[in-house]
Protein backbone atom coordinates (compact mmCIF):
# COMPACT_ATOMS: atom_id res chain seq x y z
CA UNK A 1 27.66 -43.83 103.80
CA UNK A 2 28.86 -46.27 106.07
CA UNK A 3 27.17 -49.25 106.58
CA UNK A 4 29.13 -51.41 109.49
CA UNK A 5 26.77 -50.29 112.18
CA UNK A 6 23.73 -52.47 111.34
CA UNK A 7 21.68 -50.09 114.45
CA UNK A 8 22.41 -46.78 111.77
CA UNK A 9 20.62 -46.12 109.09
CA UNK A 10 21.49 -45.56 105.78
CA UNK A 11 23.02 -42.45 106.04
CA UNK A 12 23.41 -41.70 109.68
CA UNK A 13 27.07 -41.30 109.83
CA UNK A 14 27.15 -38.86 106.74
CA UNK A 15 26.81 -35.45 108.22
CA UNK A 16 25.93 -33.81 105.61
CA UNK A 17 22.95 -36.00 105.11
CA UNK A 18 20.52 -37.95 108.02
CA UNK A 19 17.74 -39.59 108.25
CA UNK A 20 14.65 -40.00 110.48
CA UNK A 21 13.22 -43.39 111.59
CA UNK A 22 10.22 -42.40 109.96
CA UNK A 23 12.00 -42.17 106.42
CA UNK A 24 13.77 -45.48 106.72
CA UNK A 25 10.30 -47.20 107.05
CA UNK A 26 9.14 -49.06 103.97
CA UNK A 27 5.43 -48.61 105.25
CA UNK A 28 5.93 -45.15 105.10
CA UNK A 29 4.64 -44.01 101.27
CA UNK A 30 4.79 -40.04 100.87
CA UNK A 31 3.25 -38.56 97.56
CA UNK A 32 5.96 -37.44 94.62
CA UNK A 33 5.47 -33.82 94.21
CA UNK A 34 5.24 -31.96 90.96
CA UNK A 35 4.21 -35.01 88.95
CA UNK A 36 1.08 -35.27 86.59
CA UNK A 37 0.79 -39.24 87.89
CA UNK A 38 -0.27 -40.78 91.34
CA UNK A 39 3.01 -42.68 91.62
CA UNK A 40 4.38 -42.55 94.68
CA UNK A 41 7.21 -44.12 97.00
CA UNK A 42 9.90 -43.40 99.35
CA UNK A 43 13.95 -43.18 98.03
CA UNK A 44 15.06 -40.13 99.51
CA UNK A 45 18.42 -41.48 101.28
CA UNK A 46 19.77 -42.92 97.71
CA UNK A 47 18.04 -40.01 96.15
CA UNK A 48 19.84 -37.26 98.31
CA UNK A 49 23.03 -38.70 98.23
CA UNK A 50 23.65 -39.37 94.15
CA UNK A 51 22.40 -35.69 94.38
CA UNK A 52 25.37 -34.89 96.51
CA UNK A 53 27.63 -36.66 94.08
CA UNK A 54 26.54 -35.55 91.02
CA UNK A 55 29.23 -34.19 89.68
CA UNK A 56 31.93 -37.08 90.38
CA UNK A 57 29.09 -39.80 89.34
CA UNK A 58 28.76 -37.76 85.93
CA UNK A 59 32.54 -37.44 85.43
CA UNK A 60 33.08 -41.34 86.04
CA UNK A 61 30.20 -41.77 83.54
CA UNK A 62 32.05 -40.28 80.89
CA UNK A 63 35.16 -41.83 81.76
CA UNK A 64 33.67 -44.82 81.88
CA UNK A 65 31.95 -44.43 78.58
CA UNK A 66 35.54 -43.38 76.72
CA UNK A 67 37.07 -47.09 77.74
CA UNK A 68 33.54 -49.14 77.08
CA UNK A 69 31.37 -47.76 74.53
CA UNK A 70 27.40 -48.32 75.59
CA UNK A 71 25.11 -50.26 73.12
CA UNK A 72 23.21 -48.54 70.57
CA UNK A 73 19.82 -49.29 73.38
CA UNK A 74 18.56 -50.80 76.20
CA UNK A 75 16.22 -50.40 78.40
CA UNK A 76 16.12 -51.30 82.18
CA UNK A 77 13.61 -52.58 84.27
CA UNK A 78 13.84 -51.06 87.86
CA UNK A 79 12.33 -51.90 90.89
CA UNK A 80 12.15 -49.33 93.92
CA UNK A 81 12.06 -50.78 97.62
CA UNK A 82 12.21 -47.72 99.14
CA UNK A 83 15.28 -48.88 101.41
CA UNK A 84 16.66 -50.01 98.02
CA UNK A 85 16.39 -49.52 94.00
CA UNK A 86 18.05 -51.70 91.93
CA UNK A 87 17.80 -53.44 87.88
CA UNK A 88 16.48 -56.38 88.32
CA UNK A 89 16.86 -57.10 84.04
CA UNK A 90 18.49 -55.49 81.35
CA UNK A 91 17.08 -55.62 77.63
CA UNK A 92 19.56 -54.98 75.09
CA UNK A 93 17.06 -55.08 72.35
CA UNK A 94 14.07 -52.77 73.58
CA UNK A 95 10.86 -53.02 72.54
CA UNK A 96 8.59 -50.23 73.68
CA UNK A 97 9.68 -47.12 72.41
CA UNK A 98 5.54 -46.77 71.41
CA UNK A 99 5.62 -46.71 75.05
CA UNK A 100 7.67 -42.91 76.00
CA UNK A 101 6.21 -39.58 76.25
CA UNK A 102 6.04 -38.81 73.02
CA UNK A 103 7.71 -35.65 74.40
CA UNK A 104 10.96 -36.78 74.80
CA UNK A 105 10.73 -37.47 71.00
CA UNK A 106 13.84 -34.25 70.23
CA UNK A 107 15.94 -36.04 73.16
CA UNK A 108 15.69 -39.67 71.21
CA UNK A 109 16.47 -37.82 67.93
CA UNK A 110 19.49 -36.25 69.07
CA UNK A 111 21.01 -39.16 70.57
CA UNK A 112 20.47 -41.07 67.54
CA UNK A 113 22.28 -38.15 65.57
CA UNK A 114 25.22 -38.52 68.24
CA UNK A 115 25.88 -42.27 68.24
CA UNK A 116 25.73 -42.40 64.25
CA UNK A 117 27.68 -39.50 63.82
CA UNK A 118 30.19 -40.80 66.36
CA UNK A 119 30.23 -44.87 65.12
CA UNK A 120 29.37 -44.79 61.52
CA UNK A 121 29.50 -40.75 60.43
CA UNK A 122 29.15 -41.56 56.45
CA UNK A 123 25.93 -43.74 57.44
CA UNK A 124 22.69 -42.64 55.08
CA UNK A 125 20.45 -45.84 54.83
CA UNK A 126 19.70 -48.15 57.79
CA UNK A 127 18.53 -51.49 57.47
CA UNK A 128 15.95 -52.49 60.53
CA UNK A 129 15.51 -56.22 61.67
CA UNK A 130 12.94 -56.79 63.92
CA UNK A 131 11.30 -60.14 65.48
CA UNK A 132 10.06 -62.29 63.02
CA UNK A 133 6.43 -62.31 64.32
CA UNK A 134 3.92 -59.93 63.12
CA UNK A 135 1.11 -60.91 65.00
CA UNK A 136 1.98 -58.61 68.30
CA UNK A 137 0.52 -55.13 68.00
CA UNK A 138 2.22 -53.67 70.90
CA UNK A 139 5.50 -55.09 69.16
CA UNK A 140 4.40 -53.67 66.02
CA UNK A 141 3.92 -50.07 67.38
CA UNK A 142 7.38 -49.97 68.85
CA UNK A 143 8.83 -50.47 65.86
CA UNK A 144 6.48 -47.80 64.16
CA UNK A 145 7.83 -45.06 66.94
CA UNK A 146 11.73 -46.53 66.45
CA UNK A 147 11.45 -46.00 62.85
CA UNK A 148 10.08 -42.42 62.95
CA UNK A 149 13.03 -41.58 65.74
CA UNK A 150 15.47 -42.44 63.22
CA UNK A 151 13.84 -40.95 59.84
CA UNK A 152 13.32 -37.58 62.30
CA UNK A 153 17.10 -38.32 62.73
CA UNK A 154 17.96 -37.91 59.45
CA UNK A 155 18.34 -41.22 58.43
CA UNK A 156 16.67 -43.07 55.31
CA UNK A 157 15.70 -46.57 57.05
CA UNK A 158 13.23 -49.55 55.94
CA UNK A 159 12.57 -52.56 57.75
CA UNK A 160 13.24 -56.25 56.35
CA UNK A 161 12.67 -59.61 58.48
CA UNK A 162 14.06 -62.39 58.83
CA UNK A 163 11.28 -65.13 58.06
CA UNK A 164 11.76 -67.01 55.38
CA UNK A 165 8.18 -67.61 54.31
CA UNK A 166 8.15 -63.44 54.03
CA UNK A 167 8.12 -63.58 50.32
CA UNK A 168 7.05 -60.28 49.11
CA UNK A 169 6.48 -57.37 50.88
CA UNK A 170 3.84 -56.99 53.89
CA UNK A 171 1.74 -53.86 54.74
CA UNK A 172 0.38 -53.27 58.38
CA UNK A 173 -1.85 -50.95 59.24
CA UNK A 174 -1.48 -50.16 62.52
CA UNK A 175 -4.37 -49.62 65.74
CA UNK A 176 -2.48 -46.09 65.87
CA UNK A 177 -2.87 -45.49 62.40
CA UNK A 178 0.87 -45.64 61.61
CA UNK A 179 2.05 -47.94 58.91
CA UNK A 180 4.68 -50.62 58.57
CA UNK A 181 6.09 -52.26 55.76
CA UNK A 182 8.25 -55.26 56.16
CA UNK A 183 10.79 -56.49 53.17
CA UNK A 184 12.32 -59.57 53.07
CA UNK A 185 15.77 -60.00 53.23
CA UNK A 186 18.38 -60.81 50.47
CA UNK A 187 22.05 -61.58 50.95
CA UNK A 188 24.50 -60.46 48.25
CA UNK A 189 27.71 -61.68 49.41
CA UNK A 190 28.75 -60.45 52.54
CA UNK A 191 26.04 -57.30 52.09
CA UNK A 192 22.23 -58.05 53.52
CA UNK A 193 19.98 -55.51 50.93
CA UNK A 194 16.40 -55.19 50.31
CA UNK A 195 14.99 -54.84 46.91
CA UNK A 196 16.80 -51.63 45.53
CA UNK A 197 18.28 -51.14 49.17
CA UNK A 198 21.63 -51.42 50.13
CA UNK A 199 22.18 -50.28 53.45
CA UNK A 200 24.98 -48.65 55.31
CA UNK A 201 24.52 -50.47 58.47
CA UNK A 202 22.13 -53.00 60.28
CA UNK A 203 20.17 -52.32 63.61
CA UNK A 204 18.97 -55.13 65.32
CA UNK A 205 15.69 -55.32 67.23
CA UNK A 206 15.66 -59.23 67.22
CA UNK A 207 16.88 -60.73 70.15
CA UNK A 208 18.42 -63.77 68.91
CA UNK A 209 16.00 -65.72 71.58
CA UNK A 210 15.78 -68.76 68.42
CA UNK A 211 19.54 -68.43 67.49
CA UNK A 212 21.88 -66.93 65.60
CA UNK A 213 20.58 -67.25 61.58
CA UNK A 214 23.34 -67.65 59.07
CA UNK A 215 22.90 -64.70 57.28
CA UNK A 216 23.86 -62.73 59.53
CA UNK A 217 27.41 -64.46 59.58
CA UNK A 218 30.20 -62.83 58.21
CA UNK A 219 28.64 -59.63 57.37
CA UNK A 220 30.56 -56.77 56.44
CA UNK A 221 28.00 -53.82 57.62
CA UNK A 222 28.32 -53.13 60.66
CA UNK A 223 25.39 -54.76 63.03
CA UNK A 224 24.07 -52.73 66.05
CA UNK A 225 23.88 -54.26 68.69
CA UNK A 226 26.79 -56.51 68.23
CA UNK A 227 24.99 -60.35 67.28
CA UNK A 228 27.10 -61.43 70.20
CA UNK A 229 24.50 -59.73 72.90
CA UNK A 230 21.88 -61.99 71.85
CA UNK A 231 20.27 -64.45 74.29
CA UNK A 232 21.78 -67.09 72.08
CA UNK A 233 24.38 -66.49 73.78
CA UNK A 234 24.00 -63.88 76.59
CA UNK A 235 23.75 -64.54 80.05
CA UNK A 236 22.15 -62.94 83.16
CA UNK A 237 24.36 -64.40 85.34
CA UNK A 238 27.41 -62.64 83.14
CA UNK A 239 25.65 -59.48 83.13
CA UNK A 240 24.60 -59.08 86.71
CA UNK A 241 28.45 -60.37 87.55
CA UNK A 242 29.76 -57.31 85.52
CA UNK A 243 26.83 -55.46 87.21
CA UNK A 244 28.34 -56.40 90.72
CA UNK A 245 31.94 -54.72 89.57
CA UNK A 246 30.86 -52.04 88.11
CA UNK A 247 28.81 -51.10 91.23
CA UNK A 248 31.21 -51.41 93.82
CA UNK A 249 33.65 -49.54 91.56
CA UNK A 250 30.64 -46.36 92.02
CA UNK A 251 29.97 -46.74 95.17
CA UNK A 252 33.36 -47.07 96.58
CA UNK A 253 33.78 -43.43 94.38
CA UNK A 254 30.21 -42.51 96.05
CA UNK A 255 30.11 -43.96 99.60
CA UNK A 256 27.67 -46.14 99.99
CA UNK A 257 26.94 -50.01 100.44
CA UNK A 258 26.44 -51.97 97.05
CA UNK A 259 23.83 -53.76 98.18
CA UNK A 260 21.92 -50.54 98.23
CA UNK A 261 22.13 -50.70 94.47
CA UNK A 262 22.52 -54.17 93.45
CA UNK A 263 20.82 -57.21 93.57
CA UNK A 264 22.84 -60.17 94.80
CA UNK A 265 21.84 -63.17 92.35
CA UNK A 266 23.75 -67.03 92.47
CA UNK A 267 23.74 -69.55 89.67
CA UNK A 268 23.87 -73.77 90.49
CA UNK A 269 24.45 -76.40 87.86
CA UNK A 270 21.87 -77.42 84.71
CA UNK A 271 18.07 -78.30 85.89
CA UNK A 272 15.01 -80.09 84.33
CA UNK A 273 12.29 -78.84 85.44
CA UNK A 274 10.33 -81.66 84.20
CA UNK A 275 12.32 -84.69 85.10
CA UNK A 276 12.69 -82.53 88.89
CA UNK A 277 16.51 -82.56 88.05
CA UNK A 278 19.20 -80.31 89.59
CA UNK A 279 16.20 -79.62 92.43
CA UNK A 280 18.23 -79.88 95.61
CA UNK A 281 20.73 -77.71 94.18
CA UNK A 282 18.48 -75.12 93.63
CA UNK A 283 16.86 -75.38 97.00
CA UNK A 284 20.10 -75.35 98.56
CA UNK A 285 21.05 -72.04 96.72
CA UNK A 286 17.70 -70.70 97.47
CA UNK A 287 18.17 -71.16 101.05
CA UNK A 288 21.60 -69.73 101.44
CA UNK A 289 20.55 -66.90 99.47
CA UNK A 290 17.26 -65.67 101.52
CA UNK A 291 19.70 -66.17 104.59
CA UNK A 292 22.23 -63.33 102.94
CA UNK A 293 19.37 -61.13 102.46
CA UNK A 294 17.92 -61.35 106.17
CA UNK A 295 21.45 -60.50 107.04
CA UNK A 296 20.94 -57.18 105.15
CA UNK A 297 17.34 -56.84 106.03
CA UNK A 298 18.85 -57.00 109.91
CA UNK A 299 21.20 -55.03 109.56
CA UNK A 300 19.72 -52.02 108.17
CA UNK A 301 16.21 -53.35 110.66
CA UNK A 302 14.07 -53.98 107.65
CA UNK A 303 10.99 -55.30 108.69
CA UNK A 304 9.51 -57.42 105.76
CA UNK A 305 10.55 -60.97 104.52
CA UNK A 306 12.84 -61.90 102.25
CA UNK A 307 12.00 -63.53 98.81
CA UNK A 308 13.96 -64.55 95.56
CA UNK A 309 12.97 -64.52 92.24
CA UNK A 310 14.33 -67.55 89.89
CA UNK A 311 14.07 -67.11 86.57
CA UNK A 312 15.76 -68.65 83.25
CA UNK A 313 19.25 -67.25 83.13
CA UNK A 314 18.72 -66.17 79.39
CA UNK A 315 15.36 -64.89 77.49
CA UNK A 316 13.41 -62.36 78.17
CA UNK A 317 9.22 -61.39 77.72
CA UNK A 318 8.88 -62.01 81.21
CA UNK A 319 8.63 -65.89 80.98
CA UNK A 320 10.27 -68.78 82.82
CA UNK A 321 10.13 -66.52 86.27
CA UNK A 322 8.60 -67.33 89.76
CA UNK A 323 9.07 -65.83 92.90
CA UNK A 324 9.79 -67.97 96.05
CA UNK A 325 10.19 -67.49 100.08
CA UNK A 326 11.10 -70.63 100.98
CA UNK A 327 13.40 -73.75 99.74
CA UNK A 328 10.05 -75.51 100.57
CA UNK A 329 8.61 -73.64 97.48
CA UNK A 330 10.68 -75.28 94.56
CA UNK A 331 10.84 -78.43 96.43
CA UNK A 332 6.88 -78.67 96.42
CA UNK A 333 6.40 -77.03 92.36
CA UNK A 334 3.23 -78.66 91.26
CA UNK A 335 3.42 -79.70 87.27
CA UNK A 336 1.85 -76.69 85.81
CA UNK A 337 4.40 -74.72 87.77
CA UNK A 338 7.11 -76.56 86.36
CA UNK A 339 5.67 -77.07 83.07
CA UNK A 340 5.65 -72.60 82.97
CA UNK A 341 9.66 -72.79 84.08
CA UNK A 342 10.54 -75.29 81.62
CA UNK A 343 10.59 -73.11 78.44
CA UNK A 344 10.80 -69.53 77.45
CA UNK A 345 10.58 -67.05 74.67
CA UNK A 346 10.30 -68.84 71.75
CA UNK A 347 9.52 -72.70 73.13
CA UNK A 348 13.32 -72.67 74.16
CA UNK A 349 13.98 -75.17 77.23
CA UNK A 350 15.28 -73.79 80.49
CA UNK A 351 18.30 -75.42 81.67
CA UNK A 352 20.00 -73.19 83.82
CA UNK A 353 18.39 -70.78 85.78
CA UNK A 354 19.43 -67.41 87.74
CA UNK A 355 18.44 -67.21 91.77
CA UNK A 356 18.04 -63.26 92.40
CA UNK A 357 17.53 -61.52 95.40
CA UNK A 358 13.71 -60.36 95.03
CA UNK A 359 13.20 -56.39 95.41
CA UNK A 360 9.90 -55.28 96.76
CA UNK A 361 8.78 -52.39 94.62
CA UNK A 362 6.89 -49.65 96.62
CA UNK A 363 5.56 -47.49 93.76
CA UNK A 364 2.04 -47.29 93.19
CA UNK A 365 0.23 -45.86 90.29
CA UNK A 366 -3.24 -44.38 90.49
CA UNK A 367 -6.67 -44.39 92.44
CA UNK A 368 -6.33 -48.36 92.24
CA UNK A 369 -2.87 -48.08 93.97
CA UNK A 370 -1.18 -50.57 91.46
CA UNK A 371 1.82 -52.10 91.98
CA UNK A 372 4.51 -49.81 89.49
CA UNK A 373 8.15 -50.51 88.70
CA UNK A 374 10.01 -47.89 86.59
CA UNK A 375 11.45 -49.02 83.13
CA UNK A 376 14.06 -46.90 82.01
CA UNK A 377 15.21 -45.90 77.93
CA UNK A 378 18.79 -45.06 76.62
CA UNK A 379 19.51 -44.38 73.09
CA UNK A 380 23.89 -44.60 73.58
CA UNK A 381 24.62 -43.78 77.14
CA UNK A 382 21.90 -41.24 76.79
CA UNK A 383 18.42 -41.43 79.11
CA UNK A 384 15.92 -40.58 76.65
CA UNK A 385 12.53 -41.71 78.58
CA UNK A 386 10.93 -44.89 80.13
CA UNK A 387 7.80 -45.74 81.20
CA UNK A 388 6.20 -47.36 84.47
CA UNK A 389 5.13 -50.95 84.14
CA UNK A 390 1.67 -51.29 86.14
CA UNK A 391 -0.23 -54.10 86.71
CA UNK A 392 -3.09 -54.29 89.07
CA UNK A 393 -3.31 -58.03 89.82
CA UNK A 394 0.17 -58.38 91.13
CA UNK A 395 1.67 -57.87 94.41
CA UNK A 396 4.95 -55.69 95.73
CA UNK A 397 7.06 -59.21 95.50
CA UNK A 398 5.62 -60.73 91.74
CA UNK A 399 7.24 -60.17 88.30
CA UNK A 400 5.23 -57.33 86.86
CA UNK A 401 5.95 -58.15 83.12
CA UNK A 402 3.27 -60.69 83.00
CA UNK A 403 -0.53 -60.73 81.09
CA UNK A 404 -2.51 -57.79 82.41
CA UNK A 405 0.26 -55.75 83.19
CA UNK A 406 -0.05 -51.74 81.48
CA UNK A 407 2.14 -48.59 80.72
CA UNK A 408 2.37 -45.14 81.56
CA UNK A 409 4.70 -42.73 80.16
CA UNK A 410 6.72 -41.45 82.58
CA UNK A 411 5.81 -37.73 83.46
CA UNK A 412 9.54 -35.99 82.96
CA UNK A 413 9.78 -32.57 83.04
CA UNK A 414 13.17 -32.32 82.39
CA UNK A 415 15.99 -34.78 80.88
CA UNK A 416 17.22 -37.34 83.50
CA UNK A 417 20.65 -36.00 83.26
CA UNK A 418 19.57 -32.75 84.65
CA UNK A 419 18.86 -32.93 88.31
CA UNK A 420 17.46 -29.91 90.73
CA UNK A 421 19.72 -30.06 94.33
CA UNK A 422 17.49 -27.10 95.18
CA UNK A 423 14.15 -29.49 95.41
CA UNK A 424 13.24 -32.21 97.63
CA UNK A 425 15.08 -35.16 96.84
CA UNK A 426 11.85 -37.16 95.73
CA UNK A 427 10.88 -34.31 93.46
CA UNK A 428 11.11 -34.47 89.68
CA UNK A 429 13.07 -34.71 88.40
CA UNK A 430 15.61 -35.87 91.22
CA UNK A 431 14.14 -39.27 91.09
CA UNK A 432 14.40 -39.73 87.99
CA UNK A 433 18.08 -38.77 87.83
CA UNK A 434 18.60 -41.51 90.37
CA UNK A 435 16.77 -43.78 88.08
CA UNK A 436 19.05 -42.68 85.18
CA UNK A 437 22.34 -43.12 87.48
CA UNK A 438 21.09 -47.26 88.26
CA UNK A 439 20.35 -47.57 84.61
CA UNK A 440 23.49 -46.34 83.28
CA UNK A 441 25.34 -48.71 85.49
CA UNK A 442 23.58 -51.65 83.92
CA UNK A 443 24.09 -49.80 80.67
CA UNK A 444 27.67 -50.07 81.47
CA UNK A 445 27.90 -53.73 82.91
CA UNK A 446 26.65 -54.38 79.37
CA UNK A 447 29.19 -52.43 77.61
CA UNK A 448 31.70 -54.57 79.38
CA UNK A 449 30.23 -57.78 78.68
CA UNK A 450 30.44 -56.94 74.74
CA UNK A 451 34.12 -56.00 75.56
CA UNK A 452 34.98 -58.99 76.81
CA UNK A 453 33.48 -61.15 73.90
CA UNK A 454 35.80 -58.73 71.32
């Protein structure tokens, strides 16, 4: 896939695979056969060409996965440009599982059965430590469908929290009719238990957001995911930099142009947003950077301007993020605006931010044709599902993980990991093995940020 010639397109100088005009265009939409949903977008360059590769990209994978071990979950959040499909965030602590086909359930079991098996094999009780609040239903439901993947596992598991005015044991009823019952947590030494519950190991579905609570210092259960991949002291910036390696390790193996794949992303000093702070710095950066992606736009004659997306370089819940076409626009923030940037998830203050290329997403779901971006599920280094974000007051250039937003399961009909060369490139479930492929390369930048806080 060369990509010198900015008159070629993507993959006009491959001859096993070309292109037509017509493809390249990101106005073009075609329908995605054999799919229960209305989604629909244009990949099929990418698409046709990890197709071609399949069998190196899944052989690096597992090398790959021998040297960095992936997290126990994530999930990815995707978006598709047609021209280009990329993550644009990476949750190491997912919370949407109520959110899958619920027939993908068997393919979430197993791959809990093969990371325990493989990590802890003598493992028989789980303890489960969720956010502390119990107010979010949506929240709440996740960690209903979580908890049955691992019982169906095999597993005997209970779930304790970490609020310290949870005295005594609290019963939810669910809107699904499942039921929840959350424990509070005792210490023992260097062993967190419940009441008549000691547990084997600890799986973490808090993302640290508030800190890092004592007692979860010096534990000697093992905690999955590590506490050290919590946004108390994760960075974007430090993920998307091992995202930038690990790419252009794949696609020098693959052929084609990282940007393709990966969004490029800069990071300036500390900002108030409040006291206007660290401004020109960030206008500055914004500037150079929506100069680097008209480069790309020209050179592969993408018609559509460029944007950013600046958003608070730790956290997640979709908060602290605002997209921007111009240095003009941060410049001219009016309070509100800079009131919203100024904190995140959990009243935490934003003082350094992350400036990331913005990635139109070209999906649409439905009669309404709502703006869709693909959120992807892995349980291990295993693709076990996702779902497609959808909200219908947003545009192809906003965050999508805002108020109004909505899910639908995505419609596999096979396993991500099991692509048909035989059908159209855009057909399932060849797009969602290309979705698996960008996923597991985030999956992977994350594995090596863990590694390198060891």
């Amino acid at each position: 896939m060369n990509h010198r010639d900015p008159k070629t397109s993507i993959l006009s100088t491959n001859p096993r695979l070309t292109t037509s005009k017509k493809s390249m265009s990101i106005k073009h939409i075609n329908a995605v056969p054999h799919l229960t949903t209305a989604l629909s977008g244009p990949l099929y360059d990418i698409e046709s060409h990890l197709l071609t590769y399949q069998a190196k990209i899944e052989s690096w994978f597992r090398s790959h996965w021998l040297e960095t071990p992936a997290p126990f979950y994530a999930s990815v959040d995707l978006r598709n440009a047609g021209f280009k499909l990329a993550p644009v965030d990476t949750n190491l602590f997912p919370a949407g599982f109520n959110n899958l086909n619920p027939a993908f359930m068997p393919l979430c079991i197993q791959a809990v059965q093969s990371v325990l098996e493989r990590i802890c094999p003598k493992a028989v009780r789980i303890l489960l430590i969720p956010e502390s609040h119990t107010r979010n239903q949506f929240y709440l439901e996740s960690l209903a469908t979580l908890q049955e993947i691992i019982t169906k596992a095999g597993f005997d598991i209970r779930i304790g929290n970490l609020n310290p005015e949870l005295e005594e044991n609290q019963s939810l009823d669910l809107p699904s009719g499942k039921k929840l019952l959350l424990e509070p947590i005792k210490r023992q030494g260097n062993r967190l238990t419940l009441e008549n519950y000691d547990p084997c190991l600890v799986l973490l579905n808090n993302d640290l957001s508030s800190g890092r609570p004592e007692i979860l210092d010096d534990l000697e259960q093992m905690i999955l995911p590590p506490v050290e991949l919590g946004w108390n002291e994760r960075l974007k910036s430090e993920h998307f930099a091992e995202y930038q390696k690990a790419t252009r390790e794949f696609c020098e193996m693959v052929d084609i142009d990282p940007w393709l794949i990966t969004p490029m992303f800069r990071n300036c000093g500390e900002i108030n947003f409040m006291k206007r702070e660290g401004e020109d710095c960030l206008a500055k950066n914004v500037e150079g950077m929506l100069a680097e992606i008209q480069q790309k736009y020209d050179e592969y004659n993408i018609d559509k301007p460029p944007f950013v997306i600046i958003k608070a370089d730790s956290g997640t819940y979709g908060m602290g993020i605002m997209t921007v076409h111009s240095a003009d626009d941060v410049r001219e923030l009016n309070r509100k605006q800079r009131t919203k940037m100024s904190a995140s998830k959990g009243g935490q203050t934003v003082s350094d931010v992350i400036i990331q290329e913005g990635i139109y997403t070209f999906e649409t779901w439905g009669d309404e044709q709502a703006v869709a971006e693909p959120v992807v599920y892995m349980l291990d280094h295993y693709v076990v599902g996702g779902f497609y974000r959808v909200h219908t007051g947003r545009t192809t250039t906003e965050n999508l993980n805002a108020p109004g937003m909505h899910f639908e399961p995505l419609a596999f009909a096979e396993t991500c990991n099991a692509p048909d060369s035989s059908k159209s490139p855009d057909a399932d479930p060849n797009r969602f093995y290309a979705y698996g492929v960008i996923a597991r390369l985030a999956l992977l930048a994350a594995a090596r940020e863990h590694a390198k806080h060891q």
